[in-house]
C-alpha atoms as a PDB file:
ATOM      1  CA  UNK A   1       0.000   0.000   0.000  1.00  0.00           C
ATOM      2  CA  UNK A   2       3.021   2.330   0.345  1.00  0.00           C
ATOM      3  CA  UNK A   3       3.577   2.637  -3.376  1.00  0.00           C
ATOM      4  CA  UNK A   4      -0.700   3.660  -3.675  1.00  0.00           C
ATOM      5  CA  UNK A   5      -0.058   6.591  -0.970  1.00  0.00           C
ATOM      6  CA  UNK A   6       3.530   7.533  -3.037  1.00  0.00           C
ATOM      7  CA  UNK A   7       2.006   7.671  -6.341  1.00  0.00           C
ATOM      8  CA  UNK A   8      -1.012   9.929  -4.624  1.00  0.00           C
ATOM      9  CA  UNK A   9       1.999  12.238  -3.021  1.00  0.00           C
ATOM     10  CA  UNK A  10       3.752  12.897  -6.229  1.00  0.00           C
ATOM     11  CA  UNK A  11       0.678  13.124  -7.848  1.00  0.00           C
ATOM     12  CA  UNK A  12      -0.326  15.710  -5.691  1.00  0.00           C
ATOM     13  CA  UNK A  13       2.739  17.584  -5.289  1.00  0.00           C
ATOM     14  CA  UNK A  14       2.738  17.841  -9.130  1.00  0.00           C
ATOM     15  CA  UNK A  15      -0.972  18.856  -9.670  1.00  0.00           C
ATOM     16  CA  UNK A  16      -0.704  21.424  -7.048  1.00  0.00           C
ATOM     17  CA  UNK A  17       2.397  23.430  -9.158  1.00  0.00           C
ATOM     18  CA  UNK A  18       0.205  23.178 -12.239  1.00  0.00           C
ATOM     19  CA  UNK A  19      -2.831  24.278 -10.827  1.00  0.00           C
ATOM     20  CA  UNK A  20      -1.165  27.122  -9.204  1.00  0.00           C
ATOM     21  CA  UNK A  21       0.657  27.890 -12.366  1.00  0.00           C
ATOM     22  CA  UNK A  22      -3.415  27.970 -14.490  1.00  0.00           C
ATOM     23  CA  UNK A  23      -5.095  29.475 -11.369  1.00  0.00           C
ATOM     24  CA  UNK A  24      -4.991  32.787 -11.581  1.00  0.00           C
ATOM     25  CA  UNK A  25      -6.367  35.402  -8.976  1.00  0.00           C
ATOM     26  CA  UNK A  26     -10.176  36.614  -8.585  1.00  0.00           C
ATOM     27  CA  UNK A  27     -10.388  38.789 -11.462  1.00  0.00           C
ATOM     28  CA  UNK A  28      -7.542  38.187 -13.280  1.00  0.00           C
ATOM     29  CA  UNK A  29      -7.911  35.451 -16.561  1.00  0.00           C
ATOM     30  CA  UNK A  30      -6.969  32.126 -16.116  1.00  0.00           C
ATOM     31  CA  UNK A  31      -3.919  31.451 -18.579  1.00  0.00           C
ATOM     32  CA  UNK A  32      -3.497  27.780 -19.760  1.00  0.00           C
ATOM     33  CA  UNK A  33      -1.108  26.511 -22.229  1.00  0.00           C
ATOM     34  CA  UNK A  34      -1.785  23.104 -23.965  1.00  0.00           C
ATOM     35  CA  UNK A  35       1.468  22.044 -22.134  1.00  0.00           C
ATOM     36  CA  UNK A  36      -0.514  22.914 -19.142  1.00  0.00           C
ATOM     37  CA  UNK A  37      -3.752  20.394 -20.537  1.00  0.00           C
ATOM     38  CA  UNK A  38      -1.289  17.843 -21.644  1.00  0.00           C
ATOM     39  CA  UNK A  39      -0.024  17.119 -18.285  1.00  0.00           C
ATOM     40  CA  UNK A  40      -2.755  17.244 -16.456  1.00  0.00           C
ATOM     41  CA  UNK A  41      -4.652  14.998 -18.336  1.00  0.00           C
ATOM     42  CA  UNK A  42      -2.036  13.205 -18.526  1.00  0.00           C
ATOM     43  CA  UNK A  43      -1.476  12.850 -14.475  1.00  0.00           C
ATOM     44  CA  UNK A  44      -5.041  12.374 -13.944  1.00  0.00           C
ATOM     45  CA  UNK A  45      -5.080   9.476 -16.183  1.00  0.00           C
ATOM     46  CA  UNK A  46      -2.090   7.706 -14.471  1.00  0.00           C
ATOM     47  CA  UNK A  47      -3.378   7.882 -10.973  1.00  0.00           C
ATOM     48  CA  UNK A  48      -6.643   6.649 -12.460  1.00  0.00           C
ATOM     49  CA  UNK A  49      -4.771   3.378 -13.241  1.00  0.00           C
ATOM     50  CA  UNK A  50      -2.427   3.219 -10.293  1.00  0.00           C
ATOM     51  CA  UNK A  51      -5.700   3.010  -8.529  1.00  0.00           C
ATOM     52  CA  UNK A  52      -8.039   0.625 -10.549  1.00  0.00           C
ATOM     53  CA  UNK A  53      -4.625  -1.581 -10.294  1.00  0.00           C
ATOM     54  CA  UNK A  54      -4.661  -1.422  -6.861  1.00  0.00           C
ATOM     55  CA  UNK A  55      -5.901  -3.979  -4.451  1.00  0.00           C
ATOM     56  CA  UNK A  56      -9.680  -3.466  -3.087  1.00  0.00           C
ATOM     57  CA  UNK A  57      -8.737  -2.719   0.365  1.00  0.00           C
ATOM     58  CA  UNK A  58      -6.766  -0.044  -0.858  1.00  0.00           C
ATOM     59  CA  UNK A  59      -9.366   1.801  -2.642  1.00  0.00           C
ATOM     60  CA  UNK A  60     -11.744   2.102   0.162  1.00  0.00           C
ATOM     61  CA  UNK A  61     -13.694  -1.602  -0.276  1.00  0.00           C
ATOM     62  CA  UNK A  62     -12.451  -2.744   2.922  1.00  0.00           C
ATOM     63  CA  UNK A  63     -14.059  -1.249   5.760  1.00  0.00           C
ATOM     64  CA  UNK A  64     -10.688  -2.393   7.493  1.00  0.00           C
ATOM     65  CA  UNK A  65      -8.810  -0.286   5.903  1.00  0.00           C
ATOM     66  CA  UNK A  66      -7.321   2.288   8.060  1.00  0.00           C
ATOM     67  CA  UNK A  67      -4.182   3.785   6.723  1.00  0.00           C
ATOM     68  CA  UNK A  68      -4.368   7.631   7.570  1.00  0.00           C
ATOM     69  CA  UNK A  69      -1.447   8.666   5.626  1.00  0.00           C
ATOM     70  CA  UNK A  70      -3.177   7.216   2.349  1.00  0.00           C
ATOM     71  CA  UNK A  71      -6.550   8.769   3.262  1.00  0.00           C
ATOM     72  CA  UNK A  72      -5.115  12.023   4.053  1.00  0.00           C
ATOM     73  CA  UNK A  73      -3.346  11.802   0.374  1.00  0.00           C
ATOM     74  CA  UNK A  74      -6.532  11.034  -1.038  1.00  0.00           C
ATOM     75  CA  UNK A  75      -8.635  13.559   0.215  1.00  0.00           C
ATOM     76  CA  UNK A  76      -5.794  15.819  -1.334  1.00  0.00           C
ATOM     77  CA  UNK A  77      -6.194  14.388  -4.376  1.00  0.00           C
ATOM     78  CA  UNK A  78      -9.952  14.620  -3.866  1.00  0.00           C
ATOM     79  CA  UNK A  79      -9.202  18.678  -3.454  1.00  0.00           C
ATOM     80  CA  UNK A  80      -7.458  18.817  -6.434  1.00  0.00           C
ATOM     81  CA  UNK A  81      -9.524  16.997  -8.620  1.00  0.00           C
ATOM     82  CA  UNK A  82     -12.381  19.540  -7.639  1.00  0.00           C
ATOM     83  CA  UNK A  83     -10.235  22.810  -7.417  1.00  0.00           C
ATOM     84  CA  UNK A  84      -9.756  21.554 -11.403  1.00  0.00           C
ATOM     85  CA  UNK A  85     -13.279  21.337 -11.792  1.00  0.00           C
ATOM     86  CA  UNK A  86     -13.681  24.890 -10.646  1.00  0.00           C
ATOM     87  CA  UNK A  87     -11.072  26.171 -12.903  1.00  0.00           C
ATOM     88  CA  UNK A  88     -12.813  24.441 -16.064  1.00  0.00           C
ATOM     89  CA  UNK A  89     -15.361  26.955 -17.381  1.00  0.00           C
ATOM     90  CA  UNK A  90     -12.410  29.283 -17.049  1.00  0.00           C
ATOM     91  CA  UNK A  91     -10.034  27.667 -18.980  1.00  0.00           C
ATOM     92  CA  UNK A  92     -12.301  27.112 -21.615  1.00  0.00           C
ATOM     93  CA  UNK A  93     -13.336  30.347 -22.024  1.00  0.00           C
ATOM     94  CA  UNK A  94      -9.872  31.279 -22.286  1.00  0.00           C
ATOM     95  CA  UNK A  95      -9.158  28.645 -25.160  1.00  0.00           C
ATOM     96  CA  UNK A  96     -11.570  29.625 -26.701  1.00  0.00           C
ATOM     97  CA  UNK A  97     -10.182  33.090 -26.747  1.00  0.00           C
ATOM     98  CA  UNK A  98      -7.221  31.729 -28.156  1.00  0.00           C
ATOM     99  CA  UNK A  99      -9.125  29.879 -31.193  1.00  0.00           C
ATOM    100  CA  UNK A 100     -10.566  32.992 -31.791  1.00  0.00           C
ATOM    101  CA  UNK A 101      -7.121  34.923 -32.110  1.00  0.00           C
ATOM    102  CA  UNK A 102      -5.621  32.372 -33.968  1.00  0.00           C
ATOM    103  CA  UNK A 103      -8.739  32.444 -36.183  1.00  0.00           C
ATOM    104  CA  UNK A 104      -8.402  36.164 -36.735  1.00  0.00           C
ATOM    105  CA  UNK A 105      -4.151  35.849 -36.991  1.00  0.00           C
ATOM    106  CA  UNK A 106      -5.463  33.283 -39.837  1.00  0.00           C
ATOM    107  CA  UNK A 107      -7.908  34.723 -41.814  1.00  0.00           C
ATOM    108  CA  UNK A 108      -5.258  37.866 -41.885  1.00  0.00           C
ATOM    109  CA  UNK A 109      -2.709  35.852 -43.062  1.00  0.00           C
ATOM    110  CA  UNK A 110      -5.281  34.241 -45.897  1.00  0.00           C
ATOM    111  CA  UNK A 111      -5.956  38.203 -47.171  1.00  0.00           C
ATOM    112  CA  UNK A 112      -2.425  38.587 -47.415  1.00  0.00           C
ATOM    113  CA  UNK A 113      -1.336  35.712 -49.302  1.00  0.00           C
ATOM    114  CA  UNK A 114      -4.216  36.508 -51.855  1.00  0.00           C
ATOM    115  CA  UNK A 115      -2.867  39.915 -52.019  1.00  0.00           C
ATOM    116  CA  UNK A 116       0.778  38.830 -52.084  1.00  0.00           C
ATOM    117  CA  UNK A 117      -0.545  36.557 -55.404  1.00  0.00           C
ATOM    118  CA  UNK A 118      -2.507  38.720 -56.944  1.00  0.00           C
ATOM    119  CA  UNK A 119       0.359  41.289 -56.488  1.00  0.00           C
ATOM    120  CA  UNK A 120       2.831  38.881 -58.566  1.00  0.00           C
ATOM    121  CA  UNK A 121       0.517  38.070 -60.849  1.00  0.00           C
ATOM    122  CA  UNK A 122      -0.358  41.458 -61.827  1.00  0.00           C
ATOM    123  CA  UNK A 123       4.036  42.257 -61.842  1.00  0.00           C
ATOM    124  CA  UNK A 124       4.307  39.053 -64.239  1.00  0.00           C
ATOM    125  CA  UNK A 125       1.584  40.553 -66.437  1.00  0.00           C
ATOM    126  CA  UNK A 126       3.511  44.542 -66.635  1.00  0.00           C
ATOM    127  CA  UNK A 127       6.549  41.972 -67.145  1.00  0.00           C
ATOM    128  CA  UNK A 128       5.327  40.058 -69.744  1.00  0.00           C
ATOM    129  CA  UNK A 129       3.811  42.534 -71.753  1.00  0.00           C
ATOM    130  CA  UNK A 130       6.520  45.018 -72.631  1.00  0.00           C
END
């Protein structure tokens, strides 16, 4: 059970820096990279397996089980999870800010190509003709 309560430790010592790092003060935006999204999914998905692979009395079947180091990493864990849930709407509304940037940054990069090529095009035709 020792290796269950580690991997909720590190776990938890990591998702606390990154949710520090997203969670930004009342007021201010909430600033998310996809770095940021990568490896948080990517954290919550390996504790979810370190814990289906664990025995039953470790994930709470087993009214036995008292291990107060583990449960005191779990409800940690537990904190996490929600403060996460919290931040949600507010990371999305920031990605989708970003879409919308890079949507904008796009489209003016379209109009300039077309201009760029229908620039040429009109120098090849001057060209040409003389």
């Amino acid at each position: 059970m020792s290796l269950l309560w580690q991997t909720f430790r590190d776990t938890n010592s990591r998702l606390q820096l990154w949710l520090d790092e997203i969670g930004a003060p009342c007021g201010q935006p909430v600033v998310v990279t996809p770095e940021n999204m990568a490896a948080l999914l990517s954290e919550l998905l390996r504790t979810g397996e370190a814990l289906r692979a664990a025995p039953d009395s470790a994930r709470g079947n087993d009214p036995a089980l008292n291990d107060p180091v583990l449960k005191a990493e779990l409800a940690t864990y537990r904190r996490h999870v929600e403060r996460l849930r919290d931040l949600m709407p507010s990371i999305r509304r920031h990605l989708v800010a970003e879409r919308n940037h890079i949507e904008v940054q796009r489209a003016r990069l379209q109009s300039a190509a077309q201009w760029s090529r229908a620039s040429r095009q009109t120098l090849w035709n001057g060209l040409y003709l003389r």
